[in-house]
N, C-alpha and C. Protein backbone atom coordinates (compact mmCIF):
# COMPACT_ATOMS: atom_id res chain seq x y z
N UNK A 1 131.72 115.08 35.85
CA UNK A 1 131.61 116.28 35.03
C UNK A 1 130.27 116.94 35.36
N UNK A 2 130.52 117.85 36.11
CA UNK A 2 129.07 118.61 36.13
C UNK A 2 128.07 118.64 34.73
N UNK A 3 126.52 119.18 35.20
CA UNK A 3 125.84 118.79 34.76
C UNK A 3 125.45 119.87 33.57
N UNK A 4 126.26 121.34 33.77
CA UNK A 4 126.30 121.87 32.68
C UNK A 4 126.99 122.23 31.73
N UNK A 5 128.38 121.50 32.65
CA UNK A 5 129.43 121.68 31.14
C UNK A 5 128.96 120.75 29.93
N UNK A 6 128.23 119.49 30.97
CA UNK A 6 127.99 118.49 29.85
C UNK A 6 126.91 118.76 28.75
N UNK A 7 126.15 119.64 29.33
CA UNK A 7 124.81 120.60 28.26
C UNK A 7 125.48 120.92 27.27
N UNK A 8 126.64 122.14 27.86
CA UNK A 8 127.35 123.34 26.92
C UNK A 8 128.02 122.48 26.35
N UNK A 9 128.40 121.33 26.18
CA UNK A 9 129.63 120.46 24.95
C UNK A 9 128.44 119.73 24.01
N UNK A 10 127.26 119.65 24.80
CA UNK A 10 126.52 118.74 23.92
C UNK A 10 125.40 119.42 23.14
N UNK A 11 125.30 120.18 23.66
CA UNK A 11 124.18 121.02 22.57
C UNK A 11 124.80 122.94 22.07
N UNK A 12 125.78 123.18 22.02
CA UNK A 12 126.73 124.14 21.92
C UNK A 12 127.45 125.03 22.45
N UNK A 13 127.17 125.49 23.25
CA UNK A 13 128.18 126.71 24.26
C UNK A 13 129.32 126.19 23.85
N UNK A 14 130.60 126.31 24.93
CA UNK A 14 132.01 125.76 24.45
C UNK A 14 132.51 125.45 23.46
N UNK A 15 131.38 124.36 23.22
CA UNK A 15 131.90 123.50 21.95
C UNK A 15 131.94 125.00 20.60
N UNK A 16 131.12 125.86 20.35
CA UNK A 16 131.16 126.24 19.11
C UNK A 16 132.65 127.12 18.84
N UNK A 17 133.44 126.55 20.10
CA UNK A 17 134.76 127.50 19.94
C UNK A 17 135.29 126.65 19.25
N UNK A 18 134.94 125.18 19.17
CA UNK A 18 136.29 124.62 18.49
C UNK A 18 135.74 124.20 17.29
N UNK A 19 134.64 124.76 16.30
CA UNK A 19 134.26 124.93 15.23
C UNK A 19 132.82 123.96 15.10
N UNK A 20 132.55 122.99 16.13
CA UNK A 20 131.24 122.02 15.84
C UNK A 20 130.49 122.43 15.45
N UNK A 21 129.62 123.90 15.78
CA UNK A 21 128.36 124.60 15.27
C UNK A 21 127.40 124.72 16.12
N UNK A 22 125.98 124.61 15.59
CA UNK A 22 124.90 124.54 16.64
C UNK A 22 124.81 123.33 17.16
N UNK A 23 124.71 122.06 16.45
CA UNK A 23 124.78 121.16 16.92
C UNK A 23 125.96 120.36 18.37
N UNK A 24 126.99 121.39 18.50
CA UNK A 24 127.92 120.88 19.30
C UNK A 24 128.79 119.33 18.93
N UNK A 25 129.42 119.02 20.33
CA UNK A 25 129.54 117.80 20.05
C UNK A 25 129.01 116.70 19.58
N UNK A 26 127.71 116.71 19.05
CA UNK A 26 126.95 115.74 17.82
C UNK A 26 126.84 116.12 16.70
N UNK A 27 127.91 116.93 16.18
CA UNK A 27 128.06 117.04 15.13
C UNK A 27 128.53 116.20 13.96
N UNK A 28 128.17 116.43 12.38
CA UNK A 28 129.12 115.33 11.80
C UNK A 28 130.45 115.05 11.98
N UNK A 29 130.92 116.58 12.52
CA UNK A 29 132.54 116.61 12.13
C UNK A 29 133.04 116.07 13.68
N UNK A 30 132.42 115.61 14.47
CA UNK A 30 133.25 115.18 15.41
C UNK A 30 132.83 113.53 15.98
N UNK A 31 131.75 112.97 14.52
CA UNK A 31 131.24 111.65 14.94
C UNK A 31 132.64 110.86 13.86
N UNK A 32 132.58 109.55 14.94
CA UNK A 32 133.33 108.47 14.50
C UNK A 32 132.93 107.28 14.32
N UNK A 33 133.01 106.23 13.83
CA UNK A 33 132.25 104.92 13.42
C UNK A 33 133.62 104.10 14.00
N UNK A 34 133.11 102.76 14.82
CA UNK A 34 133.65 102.26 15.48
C UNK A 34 133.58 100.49 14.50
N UNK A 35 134.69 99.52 14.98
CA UNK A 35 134.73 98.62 14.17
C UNK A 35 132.97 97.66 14.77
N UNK A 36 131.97 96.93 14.25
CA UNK A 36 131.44 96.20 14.49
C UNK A 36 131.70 94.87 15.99
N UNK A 37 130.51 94.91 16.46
CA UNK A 37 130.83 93.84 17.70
C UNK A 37 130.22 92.66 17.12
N UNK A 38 130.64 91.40 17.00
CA UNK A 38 129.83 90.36 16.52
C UNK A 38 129.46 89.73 17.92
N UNK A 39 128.35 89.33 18.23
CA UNK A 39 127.94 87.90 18.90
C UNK A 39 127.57 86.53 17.83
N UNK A 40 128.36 85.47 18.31
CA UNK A 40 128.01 84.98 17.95
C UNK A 40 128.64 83.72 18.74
N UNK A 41 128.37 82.07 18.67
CA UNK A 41 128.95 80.95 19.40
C UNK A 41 130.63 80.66 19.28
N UNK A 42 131.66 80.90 20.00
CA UNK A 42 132.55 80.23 19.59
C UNK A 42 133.38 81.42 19.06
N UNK A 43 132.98 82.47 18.91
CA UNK A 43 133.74 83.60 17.88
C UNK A 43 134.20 84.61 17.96
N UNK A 44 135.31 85.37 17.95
CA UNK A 44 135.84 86.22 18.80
C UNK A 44 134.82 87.45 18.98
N UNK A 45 134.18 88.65 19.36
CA UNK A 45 133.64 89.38 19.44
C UNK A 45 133.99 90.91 18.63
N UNK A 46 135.59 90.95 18.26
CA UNK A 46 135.59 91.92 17.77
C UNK A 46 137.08 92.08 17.42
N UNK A 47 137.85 92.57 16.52
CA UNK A 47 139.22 92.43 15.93
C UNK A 47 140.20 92.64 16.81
N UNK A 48 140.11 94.03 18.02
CA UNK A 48 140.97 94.77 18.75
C UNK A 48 140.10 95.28 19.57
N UNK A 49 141.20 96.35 20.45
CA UNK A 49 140.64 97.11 21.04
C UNK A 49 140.15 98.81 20.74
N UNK A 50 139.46 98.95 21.24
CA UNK A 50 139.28 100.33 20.93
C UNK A 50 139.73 101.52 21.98
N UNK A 51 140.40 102.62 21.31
CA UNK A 51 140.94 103.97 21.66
C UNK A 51 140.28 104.96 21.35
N UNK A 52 139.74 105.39 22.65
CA UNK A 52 138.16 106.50 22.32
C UNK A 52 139.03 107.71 22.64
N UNK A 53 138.69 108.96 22.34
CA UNK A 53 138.83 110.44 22.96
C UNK A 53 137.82 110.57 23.61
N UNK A 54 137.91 111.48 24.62
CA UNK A 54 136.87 112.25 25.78
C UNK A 54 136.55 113.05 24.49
N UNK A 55 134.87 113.54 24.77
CA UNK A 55 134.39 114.66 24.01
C UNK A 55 134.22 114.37 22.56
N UNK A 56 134.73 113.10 21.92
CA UNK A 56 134.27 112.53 20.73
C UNK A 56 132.66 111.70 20.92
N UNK A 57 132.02 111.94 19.73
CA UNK A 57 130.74 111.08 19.42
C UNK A 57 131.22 109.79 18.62
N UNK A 58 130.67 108.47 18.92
CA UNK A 58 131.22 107.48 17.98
C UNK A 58 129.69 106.82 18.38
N UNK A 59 129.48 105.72 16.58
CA UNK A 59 128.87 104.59 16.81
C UNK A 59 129.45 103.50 16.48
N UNK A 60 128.59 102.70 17.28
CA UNK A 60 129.38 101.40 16.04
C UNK A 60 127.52 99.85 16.40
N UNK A 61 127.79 99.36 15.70
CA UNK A 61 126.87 98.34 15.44
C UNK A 61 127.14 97.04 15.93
N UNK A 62 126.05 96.33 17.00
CA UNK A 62 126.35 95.16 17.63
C UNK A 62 125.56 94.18 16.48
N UNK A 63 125.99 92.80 15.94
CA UNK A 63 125.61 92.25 15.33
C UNK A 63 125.52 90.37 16.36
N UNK A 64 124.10 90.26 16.47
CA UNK A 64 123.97 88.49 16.63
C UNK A 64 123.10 87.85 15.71
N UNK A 65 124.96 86.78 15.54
CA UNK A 65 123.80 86.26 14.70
C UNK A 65 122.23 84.81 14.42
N UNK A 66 122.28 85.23 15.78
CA UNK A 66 121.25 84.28 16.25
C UNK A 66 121.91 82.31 16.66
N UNK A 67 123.19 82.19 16.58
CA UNK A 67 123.92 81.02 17.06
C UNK A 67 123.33 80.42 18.36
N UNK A 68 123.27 81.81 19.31
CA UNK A 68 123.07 81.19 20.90
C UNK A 68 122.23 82.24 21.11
N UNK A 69 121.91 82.05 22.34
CA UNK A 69 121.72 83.64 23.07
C UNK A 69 122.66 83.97 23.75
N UNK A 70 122.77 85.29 23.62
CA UNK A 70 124.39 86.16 23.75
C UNK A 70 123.96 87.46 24.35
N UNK A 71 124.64 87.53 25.48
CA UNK A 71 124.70 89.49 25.87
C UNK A 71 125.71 89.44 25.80
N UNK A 72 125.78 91.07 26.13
CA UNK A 72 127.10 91.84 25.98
C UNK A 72 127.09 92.82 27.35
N UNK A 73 128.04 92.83 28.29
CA UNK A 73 127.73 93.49 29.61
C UNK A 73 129.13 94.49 29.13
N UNK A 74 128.40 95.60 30.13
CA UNK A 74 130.12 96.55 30.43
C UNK A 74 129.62 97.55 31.52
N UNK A 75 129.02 97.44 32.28
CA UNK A 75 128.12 98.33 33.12
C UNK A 75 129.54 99.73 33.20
N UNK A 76 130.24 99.35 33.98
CA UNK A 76 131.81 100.56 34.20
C UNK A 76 131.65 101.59 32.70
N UNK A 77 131.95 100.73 31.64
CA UNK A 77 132.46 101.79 30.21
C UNK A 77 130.53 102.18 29.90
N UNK A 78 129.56 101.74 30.37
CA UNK A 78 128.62 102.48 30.43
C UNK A 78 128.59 103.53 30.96
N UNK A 79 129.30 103.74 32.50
CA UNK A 79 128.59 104.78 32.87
C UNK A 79 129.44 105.84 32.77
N UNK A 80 130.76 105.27 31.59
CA UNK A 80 131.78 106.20 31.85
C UNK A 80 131.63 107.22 29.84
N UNK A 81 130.07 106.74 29.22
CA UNK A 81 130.03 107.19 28.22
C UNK A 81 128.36 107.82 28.61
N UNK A 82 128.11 108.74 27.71
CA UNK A 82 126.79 109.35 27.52
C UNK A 82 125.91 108.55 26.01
N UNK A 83 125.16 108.23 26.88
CA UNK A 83 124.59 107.30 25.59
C UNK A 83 123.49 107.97 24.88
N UNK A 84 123.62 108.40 23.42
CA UNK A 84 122.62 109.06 22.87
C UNK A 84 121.03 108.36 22.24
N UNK A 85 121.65 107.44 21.61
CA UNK A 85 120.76 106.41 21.13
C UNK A 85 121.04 105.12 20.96
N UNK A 86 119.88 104.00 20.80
CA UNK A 86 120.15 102.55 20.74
C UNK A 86 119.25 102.70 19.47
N UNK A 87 119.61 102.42 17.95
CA UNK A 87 118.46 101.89 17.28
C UNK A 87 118.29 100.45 16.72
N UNK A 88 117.32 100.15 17.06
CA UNK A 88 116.72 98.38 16.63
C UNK A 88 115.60 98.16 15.30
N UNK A 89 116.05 98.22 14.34
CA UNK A 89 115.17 98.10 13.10
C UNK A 89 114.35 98.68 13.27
N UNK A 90 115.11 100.43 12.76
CA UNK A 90 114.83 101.70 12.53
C UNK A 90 113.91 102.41 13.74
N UNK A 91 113.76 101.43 15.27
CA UNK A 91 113.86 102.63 16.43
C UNK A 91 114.36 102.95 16.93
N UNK A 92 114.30 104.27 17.50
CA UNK A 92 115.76 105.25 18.24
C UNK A 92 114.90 105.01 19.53
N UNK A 93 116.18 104.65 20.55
CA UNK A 93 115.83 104.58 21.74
C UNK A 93 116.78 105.17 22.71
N UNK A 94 116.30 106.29 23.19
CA UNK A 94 117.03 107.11 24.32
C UNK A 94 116.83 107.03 25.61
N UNK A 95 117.70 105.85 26.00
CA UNK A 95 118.14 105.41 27.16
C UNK A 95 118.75 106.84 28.58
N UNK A 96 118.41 106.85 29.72
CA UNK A 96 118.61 107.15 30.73
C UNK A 96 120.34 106.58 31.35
N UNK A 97 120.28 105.33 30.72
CA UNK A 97 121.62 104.44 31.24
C UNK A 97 121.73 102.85 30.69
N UNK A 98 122.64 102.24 30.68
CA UNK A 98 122.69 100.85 29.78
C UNK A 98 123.54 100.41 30.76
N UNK A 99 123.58 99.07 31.14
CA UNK A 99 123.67 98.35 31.82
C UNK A 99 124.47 96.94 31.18
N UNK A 100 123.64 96.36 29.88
CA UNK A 100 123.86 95.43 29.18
C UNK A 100 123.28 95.60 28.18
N UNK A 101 123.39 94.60 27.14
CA UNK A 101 121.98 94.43 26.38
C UNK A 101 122.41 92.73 25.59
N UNK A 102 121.27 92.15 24.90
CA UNK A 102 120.81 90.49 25.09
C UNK A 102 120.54 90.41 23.78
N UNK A 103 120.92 89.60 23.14
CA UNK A 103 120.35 88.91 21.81
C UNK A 103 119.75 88.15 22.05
N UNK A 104 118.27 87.22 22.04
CA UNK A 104 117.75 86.03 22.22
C UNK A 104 117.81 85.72 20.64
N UNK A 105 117.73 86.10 19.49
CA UNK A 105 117.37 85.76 17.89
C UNK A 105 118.26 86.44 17.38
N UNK A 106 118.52 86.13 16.05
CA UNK A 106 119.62 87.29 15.52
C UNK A 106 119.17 88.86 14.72
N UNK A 107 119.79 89.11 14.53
CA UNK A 107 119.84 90.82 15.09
C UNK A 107 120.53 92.03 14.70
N UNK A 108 120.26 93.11 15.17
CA UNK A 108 121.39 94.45 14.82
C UNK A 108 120.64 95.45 15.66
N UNK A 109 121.85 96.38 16.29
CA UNK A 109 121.51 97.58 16.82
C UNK A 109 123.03 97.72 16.61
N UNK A 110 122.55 99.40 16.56
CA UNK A 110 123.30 100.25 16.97
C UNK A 110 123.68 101.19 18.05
N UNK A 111 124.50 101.81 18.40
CA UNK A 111 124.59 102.32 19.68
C UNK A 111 125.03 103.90 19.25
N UNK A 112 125.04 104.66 19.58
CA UNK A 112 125.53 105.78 19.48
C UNK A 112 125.80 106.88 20.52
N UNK A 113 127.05 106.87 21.12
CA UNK A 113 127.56 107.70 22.30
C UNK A 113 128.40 108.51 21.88
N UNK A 114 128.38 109.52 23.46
CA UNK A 114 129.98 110.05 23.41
C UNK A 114 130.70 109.97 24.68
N UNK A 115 131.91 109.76 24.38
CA UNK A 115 132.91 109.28 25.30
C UNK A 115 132.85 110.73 26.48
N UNK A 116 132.91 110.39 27.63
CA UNK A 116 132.97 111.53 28.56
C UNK A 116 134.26 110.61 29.47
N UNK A 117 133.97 109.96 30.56
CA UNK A 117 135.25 109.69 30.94
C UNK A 117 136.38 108.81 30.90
N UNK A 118 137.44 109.64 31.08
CA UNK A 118 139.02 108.94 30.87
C UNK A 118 139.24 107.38 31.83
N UNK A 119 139.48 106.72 30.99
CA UNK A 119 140.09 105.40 31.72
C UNK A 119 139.81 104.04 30.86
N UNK A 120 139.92 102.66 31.57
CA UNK A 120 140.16 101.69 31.14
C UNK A 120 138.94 100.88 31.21
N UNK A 121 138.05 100.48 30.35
CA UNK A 121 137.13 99.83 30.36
C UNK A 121 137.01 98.48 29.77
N UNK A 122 135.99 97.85 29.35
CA UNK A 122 135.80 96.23 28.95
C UNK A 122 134.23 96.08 28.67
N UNK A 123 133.83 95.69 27.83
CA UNK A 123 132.38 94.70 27.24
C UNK A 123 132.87 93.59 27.08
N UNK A 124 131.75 92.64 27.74
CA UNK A 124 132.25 91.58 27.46
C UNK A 124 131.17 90.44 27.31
N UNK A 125 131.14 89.24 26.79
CA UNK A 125 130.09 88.40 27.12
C UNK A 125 129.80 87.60 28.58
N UNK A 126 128.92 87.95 29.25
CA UNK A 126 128.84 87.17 30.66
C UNK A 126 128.97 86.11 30.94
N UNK A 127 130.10 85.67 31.92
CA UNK A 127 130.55 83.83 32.24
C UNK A 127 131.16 83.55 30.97
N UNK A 128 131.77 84.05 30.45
CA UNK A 128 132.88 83.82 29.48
C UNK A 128 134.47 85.05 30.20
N UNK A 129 135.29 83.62 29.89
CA UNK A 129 136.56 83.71 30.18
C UNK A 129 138.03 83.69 29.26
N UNK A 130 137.23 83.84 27.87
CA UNK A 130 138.38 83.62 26.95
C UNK A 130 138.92 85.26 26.10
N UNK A 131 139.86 85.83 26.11
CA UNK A 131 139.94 87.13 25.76
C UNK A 131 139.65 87.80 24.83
N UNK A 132 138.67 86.74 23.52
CA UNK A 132 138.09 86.83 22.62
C UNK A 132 137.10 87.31 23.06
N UNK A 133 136.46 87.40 24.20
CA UNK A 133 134.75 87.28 24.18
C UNK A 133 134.94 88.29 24.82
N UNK A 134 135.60 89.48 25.05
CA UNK A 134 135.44 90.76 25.39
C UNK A 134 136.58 91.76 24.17
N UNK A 135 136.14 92.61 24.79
CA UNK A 135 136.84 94.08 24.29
C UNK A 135 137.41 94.71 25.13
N UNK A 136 138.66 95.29 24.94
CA UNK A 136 139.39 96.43 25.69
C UNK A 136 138.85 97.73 25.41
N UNK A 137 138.61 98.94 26.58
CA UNK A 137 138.49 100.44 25.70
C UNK A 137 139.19 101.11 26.85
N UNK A 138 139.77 101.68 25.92
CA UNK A 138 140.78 102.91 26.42
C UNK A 138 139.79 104.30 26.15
N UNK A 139 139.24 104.96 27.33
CA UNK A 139 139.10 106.71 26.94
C UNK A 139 140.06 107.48 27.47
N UNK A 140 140.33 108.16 26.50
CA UNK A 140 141.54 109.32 26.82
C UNK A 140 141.33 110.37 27.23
């Protein structure tokens, strides 16, 4: 996606046709809250899978709870989302690109993106093989 449609959806042009405002696609009316990711030893990571739209904002909250040390990898459904912020007990961190990210203690962040491209993705915990310890994502 070129580099200025992605401006004009994210900070307003286009977007204010389909009612978002100034804010564009980070608006309230087009953010979604996503189910929680748990890390933790032994435990599934998350209920289902998730079904994103292109051009939607969603967060959702990674929780460890300090059991093991635990990452969470998805490099692909990274680079196939625009990542707005990471916050870690109340700092906002605006990442360039995400790769992974690591629990050593237990924990909370949040993530907050928006879905840009269509296809089939996966987070998952690294060197784990059981279908619990990842996630499916569908962007549409």
């Amino acid at each position: 996606m070129p580099c200025a449609l992605v401006a004009s959806l994210v900070f307003g042009g286009a977007a204010n046709a389909d009612g978002f405002g100034a804010a564009g696609v980070l608006s309230g009316k087009n953010k979604q809250d996503l189910p929680p990711i748990t890390l933790s030893a032994g435990e599934p990571i998350t209920q289902g899978p998730w079904t994103l739209k292109s051009g939607t904002y969603y967060e959702f909250e990674i929780i460890g709870d300090g059991s093991q040390e635990l990452a969470l990898v998805g490099p692909e459904f990274f680079r196939a989302i625009w990542v707005d912020e990471i916050v870690v007990e109340g700092l906002e961190i605006r990442p360039l690109g995400l790769d992974s990210v690591e629990f050593d203690e237990a924990g909370e962040m949040e993530i907050g993106f928006l879905a840009i491209k269509p296809g089939r993705y996966h987070m998952k915990i690294p060197g784990s093989t059981g279908e619990t310890q990842r996630i499916e994502i569908t962007i549409e």
